[in-house]
Protein backbone atom coordinates (compact mmCIF):
# COMPACT_ATOMS: atom_id res chain seq x y z
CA UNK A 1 -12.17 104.34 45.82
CA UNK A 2 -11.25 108.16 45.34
CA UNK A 3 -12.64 111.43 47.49
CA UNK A 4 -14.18 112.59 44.22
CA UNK A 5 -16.18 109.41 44.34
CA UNK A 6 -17.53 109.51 47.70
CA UNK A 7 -18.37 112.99 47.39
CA UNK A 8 -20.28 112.76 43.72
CA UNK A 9 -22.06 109.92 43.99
CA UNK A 10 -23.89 108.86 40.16
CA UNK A 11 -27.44 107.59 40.01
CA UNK A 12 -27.83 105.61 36.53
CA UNK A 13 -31.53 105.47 35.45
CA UNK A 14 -32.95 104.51 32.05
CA UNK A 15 -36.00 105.93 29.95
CA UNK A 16 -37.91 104.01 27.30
CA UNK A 17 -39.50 106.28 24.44
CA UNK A 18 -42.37 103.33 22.75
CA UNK A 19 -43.29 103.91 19.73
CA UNK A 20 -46.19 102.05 18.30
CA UNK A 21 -47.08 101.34 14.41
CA UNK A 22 -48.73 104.65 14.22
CA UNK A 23 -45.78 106.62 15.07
CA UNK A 24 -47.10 107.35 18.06
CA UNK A 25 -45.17 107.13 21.99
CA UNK A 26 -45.92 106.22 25.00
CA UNK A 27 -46.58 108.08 27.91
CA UNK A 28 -47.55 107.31 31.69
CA UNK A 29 -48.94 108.78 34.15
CA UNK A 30 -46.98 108.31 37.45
CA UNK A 31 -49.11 108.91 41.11
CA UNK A 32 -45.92 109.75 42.65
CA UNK A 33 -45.06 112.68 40.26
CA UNK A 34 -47.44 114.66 37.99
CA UNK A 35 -48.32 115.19 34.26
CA UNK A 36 -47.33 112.90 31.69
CA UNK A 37 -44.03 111.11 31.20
CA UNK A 38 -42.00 108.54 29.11
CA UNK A 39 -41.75 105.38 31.35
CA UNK A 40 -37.96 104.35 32.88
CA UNK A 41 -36.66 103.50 35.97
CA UNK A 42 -32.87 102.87 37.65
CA UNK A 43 -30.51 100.22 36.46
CA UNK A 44 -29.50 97.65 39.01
CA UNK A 45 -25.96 96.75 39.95
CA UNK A 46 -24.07 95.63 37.44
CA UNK A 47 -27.35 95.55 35.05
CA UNK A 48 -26.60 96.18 31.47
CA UNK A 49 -28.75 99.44 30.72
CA UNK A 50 -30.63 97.77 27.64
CA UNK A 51 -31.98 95.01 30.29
CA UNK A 52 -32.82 97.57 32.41
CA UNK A 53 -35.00 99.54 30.50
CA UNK A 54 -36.78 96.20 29.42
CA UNK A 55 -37.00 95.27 32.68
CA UNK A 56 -38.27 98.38 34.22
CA UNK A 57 -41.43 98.37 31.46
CA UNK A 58 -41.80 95.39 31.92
CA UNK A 59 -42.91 95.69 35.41
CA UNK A 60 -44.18 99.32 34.97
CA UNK A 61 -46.13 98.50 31.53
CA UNK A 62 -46.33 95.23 30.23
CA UNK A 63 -43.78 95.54 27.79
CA UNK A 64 -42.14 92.43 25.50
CA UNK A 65 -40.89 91.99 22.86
CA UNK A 66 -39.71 95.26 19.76
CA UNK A 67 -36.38 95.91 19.00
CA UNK A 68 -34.23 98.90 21.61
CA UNK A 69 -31.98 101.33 20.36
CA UNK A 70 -29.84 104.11 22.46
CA UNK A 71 -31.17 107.51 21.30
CA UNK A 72 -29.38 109.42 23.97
CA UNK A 73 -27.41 109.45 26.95
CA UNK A 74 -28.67 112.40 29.52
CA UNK A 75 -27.08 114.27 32.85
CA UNK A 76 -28.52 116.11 36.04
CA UNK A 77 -28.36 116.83 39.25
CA UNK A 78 -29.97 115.21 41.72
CA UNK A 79 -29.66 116.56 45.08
CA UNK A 80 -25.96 115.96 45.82
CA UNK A 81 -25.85 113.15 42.89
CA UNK A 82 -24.94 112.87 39.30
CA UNK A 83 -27.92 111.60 38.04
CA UNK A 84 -27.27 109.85 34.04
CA UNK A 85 -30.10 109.01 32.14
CA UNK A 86 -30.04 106.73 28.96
CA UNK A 87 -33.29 106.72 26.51
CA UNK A 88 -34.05 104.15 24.40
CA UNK A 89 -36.01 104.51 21.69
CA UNK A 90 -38.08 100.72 20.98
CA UNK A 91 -40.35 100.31 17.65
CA UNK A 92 -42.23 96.97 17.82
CA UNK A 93 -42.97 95.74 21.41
CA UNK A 94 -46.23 94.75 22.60
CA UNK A 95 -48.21 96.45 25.92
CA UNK A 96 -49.50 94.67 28.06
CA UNK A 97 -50.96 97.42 30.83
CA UNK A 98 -52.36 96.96 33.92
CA UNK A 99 -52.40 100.08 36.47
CA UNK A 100 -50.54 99.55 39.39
CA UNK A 101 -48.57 101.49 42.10
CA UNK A 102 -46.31 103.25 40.79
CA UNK A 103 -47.94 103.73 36.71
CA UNK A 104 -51.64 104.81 36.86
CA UNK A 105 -52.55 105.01 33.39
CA UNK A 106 -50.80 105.18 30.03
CA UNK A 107 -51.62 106.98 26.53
CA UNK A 108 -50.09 106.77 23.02
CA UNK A 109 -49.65 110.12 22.08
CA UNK A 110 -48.46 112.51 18.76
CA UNK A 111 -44.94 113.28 19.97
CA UNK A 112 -45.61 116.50 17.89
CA UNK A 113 -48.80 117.16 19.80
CA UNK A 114 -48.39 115.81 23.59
CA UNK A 115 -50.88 116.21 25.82
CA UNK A 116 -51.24 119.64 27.59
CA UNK A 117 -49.95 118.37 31.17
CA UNK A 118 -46.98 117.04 29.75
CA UNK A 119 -43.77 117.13 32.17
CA UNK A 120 -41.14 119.84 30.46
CA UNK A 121 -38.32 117.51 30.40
CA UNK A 122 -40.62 114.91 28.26
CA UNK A 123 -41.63 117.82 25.89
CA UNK A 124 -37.89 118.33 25.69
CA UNK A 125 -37.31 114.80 24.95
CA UNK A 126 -39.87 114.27 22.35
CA UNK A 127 -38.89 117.29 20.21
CA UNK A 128 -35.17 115.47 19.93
CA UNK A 129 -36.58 112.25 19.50
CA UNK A 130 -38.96 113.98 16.15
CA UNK A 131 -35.71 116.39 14.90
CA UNK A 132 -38.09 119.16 16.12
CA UNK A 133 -34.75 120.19 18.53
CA UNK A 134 -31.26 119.76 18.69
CA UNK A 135 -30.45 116.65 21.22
CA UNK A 136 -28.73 118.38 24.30
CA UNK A 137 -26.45 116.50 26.97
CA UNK A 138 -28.21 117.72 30.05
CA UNK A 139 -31.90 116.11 31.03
């Protein structure tokens, strides 16, 4: 293992944009973090990222089934970390939502017209995911 690895540690995390039959995506509401926001979670140890993303909505939304495509692959910082995000974008899967710890409540929203309380990096990704905005490197 090099210095440069001990000293930059990487955090790999995964977002899921849903889009339902209406063209509309899915946001959550999170009671550990305000406004709205598209669903994800970290990837596990030598998890592929596509099962992690299905894994992580699973358990945060109900999610099966739909077909998962990588739209993007994301950096930041995070504290001393690296922190690389990849979104998914997934057409046809079914919800299954109940509210639990960590996801309060969900919404299908306009990605063109988000709800007001909407966090700034989701705003960000929904205008990339529409062509509204050029898609950027940096989360």
């Amino acid at each position: 293992m090099s210095f440069r690895a001990l000293t930059s540690p990487v955090a790999f995390g995964v977002t899921g944009a849903v889009f339902d039959e209406q063209g509309r995506v899915l946001l959550v509401r999170q009671g550990y973090v305000s406004g709205w926001r598209l669903p994800g979670g970290g990837v596990g140890r030598g998890e592929a990222p596509e099962a992690a993303v299905r894994r992580e909505l699973a358990e945060e939304v109900g999610l099966s089934g739909g077909t998962a495509s990588l739209f993007g692959l994301y950096t930041r910082k995070a504290g001393l970390a690296t922190h690389l995000v990849a979104l998914y974008r997934i057409g046809g899967a079914a919800i299954a939502f109940k509210p639990n710890w960590e996801v309060r409540e969900i919404l299908f929203a306009d990605p063109q017209a988000p709800p007001p309380d909407t966090a700034v990096t989701t705003l960000r990704r929904l205008r990339e995911l529409t062509g509204a905005e050029t898609v950027t490197p940096f989360w």
